[in-house]
C-alpha atoms as a PDB file:
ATOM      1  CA  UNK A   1     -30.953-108.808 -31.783  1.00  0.00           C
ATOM      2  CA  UNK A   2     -32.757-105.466 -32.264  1.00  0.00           C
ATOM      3  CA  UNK A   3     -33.934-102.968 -30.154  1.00  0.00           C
ATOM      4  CA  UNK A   4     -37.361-101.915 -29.549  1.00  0.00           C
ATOM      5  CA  UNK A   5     -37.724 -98.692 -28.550  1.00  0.00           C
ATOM      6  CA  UNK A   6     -41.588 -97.487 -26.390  1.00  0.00           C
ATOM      7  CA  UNK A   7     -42.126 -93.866 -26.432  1.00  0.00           C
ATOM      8  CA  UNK A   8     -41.918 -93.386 -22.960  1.00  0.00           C
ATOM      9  CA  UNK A   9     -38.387 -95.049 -22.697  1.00  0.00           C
ATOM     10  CA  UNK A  10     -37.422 -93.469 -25.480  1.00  0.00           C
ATOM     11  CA  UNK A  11     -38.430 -89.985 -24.248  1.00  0.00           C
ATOM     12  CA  UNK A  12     -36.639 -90.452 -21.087  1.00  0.00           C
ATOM     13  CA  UNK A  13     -33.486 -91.557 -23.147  1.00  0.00           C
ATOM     14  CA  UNK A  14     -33.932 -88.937 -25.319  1.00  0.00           C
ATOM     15  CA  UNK A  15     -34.282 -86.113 -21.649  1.00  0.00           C
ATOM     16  CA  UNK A  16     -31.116 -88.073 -19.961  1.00  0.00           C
ATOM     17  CA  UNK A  17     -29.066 -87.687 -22.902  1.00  0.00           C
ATOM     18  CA  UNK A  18     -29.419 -84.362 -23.842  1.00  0.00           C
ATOM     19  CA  UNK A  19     -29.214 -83.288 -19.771  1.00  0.00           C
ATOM     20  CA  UNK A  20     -25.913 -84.710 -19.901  1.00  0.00           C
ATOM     21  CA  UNK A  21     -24.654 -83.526 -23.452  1.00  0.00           C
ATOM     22  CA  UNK A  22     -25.335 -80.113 -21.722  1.00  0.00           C
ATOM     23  CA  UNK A  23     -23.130 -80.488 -18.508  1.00  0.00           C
ATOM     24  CA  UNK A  24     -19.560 -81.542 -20.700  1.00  0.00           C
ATOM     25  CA  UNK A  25     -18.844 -78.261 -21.243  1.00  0.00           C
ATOM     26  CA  UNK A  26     -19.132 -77.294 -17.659  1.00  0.00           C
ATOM     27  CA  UNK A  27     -21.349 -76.774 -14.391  1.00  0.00           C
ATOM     28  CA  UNK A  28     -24.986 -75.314 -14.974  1.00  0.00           C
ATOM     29  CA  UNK A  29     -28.195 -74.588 -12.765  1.00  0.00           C
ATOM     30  CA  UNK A  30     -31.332 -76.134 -14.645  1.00  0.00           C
ATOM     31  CA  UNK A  31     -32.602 -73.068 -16.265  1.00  0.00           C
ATOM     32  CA  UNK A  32     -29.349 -72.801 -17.998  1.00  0.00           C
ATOM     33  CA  UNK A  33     -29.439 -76.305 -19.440  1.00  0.00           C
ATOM     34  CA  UNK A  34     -32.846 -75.892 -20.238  1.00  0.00           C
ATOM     35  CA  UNK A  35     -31.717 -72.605 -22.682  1.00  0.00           C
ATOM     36  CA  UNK A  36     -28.940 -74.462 -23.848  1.00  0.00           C
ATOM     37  CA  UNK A  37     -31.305 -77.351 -24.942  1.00  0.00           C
ATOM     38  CA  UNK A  38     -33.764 -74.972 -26.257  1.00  0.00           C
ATOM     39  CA  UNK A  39     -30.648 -73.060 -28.191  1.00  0.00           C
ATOM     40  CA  UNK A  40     -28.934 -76.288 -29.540  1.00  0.00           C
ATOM     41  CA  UNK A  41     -32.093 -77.293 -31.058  1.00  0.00           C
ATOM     42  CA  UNK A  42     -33.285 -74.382 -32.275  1.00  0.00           C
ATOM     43  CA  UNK A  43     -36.549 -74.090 -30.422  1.00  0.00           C
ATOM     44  CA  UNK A  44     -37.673 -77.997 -31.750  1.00  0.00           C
ATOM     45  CA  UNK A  45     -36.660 -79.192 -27.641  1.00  0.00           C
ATOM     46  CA  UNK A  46     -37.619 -77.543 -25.046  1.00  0.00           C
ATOM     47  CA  UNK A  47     -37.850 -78.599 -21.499  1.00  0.00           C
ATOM     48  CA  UNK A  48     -40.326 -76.975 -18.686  1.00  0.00           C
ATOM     49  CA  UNK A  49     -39.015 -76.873 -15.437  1.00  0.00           C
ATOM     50  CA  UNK A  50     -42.065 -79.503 -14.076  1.00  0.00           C
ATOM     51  CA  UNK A  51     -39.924 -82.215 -16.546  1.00  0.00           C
ATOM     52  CA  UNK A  52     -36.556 -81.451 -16.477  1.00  0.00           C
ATOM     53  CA  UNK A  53     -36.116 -81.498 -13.054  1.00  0.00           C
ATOM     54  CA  UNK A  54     -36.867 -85.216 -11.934  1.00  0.00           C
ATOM     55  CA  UNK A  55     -34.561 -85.880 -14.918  1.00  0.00           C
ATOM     56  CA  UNK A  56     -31.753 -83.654 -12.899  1.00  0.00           C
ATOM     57  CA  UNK A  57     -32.694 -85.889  -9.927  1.00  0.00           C
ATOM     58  CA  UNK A  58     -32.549 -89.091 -11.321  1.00  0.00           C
ATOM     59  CA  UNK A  59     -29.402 -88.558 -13.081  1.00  0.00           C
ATOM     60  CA  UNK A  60     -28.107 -87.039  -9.606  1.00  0.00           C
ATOM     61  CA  UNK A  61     -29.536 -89.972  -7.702  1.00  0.00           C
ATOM     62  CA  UNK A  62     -27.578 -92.507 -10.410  1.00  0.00           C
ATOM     63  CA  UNK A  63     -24.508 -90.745  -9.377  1.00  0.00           C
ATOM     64  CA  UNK A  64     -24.362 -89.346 -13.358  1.00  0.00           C
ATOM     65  CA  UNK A  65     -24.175 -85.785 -12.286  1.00  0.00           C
ATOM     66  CA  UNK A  66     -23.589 -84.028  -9.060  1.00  0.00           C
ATOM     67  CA  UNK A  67     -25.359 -81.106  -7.747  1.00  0.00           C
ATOM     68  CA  UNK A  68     -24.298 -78.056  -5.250  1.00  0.00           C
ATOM     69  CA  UNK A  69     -26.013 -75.161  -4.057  1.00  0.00           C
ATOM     70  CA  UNK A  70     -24.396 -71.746  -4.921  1.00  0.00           C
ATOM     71  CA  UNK A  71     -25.399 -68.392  -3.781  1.00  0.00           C
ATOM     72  CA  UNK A  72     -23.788 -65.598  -5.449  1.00  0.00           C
ATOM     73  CA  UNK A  73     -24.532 -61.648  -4.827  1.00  0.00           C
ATOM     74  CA  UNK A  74     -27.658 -60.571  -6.233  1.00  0.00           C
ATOM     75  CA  UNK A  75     -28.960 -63.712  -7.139  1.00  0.00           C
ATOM     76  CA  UNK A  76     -31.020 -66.351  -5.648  1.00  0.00           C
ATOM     77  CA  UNK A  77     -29.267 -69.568  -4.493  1.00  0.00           C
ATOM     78  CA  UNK A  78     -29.188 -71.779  -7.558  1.00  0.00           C
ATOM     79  CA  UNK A  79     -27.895 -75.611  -7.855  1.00  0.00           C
ATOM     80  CA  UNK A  80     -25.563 -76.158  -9.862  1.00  0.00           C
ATOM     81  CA  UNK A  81     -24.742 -79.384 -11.769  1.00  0.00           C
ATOM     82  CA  UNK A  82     -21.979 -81.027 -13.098  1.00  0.00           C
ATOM     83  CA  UNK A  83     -20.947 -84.325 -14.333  1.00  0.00           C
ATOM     84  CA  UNK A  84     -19.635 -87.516 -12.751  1.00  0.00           C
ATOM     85  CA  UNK A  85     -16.462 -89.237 -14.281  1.00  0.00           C
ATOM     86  CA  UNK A  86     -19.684 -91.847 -14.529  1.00  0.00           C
ATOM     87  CA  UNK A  87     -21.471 -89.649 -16.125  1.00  0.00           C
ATOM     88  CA  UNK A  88     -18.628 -88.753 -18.848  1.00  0.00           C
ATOM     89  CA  UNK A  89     -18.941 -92.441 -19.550  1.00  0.00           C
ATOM     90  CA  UNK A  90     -22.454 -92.812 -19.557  1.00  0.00           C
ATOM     91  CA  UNK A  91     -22.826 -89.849 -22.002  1.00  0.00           C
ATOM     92  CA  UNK A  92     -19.659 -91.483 -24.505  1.00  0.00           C
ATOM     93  CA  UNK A  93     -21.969 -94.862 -24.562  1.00  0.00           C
ATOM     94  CA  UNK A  94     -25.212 -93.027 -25.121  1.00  0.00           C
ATOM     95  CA  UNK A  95     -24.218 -91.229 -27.833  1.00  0.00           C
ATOM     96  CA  UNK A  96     -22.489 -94.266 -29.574  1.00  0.00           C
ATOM     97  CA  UNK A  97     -26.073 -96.088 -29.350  1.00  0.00           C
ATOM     98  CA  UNK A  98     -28.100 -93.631 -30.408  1.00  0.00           C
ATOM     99  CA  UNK A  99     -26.054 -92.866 -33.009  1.00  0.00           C
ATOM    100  CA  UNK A 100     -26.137 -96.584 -34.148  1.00  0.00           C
ATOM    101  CA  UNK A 101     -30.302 -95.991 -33.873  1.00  0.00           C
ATOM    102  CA  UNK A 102     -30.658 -92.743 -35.441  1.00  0.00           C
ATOM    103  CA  UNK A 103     -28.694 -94.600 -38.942  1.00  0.00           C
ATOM    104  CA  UNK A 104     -30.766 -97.673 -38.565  1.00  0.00           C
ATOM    105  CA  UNK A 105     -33.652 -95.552 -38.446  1.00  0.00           C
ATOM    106  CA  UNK A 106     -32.475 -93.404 -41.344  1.00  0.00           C
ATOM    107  CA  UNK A 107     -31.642 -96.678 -43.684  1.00  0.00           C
ATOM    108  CA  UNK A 108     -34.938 -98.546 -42.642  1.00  0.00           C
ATOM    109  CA  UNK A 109     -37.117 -95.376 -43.262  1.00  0.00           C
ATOM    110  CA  UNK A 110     -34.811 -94.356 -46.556  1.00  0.00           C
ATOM    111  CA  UNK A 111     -33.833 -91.272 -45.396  1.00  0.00           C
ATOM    112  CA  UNK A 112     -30.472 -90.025 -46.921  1.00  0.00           C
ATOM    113  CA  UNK A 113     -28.237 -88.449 -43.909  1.00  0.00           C
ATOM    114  CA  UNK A 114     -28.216 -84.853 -43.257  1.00  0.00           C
END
């Protein structure tokens, strides 16, 4: 059976996984993953901070990542975010599918692979 993918599902895919790609290296407060995004993708993804951050608390919510409020001198308190041992898992079966999409999409559209 296939999968059928609507844009707004697919966006929100699309904002989970790359939230979570962003936290394996380590812990990060949402402007950092939002630069890291940005970075990664060389300015093609970007996030503002009115859209990434229901994504932070969804994920959060889902038990995918958890957050904790750090002050540190000089600086205003930030929350930081990390992820889950769910989350790890989560992010492992994500990519797998999407990587199974991104070929289909590549051999149904004849696109050779980058």
């Amino acid at each position: 059976m296939g999968l059928i993918y609507g844009e707004a599902a697919l966006k929100k895919g699309t904002a989970e996984l790359l939230v979570l790609a962003q936290l394996e290296r380590g812990r990060s407060h949402g402007y950092e993953i939002a630069q890291r995004i940005a970075a990664r993708s060389a300015g093609a993804v970007s996030f503002h901070a009115a859209s990434l951050y229901p994504v932070l608390y969804r994920l959060e919510r889902r038990g995918l990542i958890a957050g904790r409020w750090i002050e540190k001198a000089g600086q205003r308190r930030r929350r930081y975010y990390s992820l889950t041992t769910i989350g790890r898992t989560v992010l492992a079966e994500r990519r797998k599918s999407w990587s199974s999409f991104i070929h289909a999409v590549q051999q149904a559209a004849g696109l050779s692979h980058a």
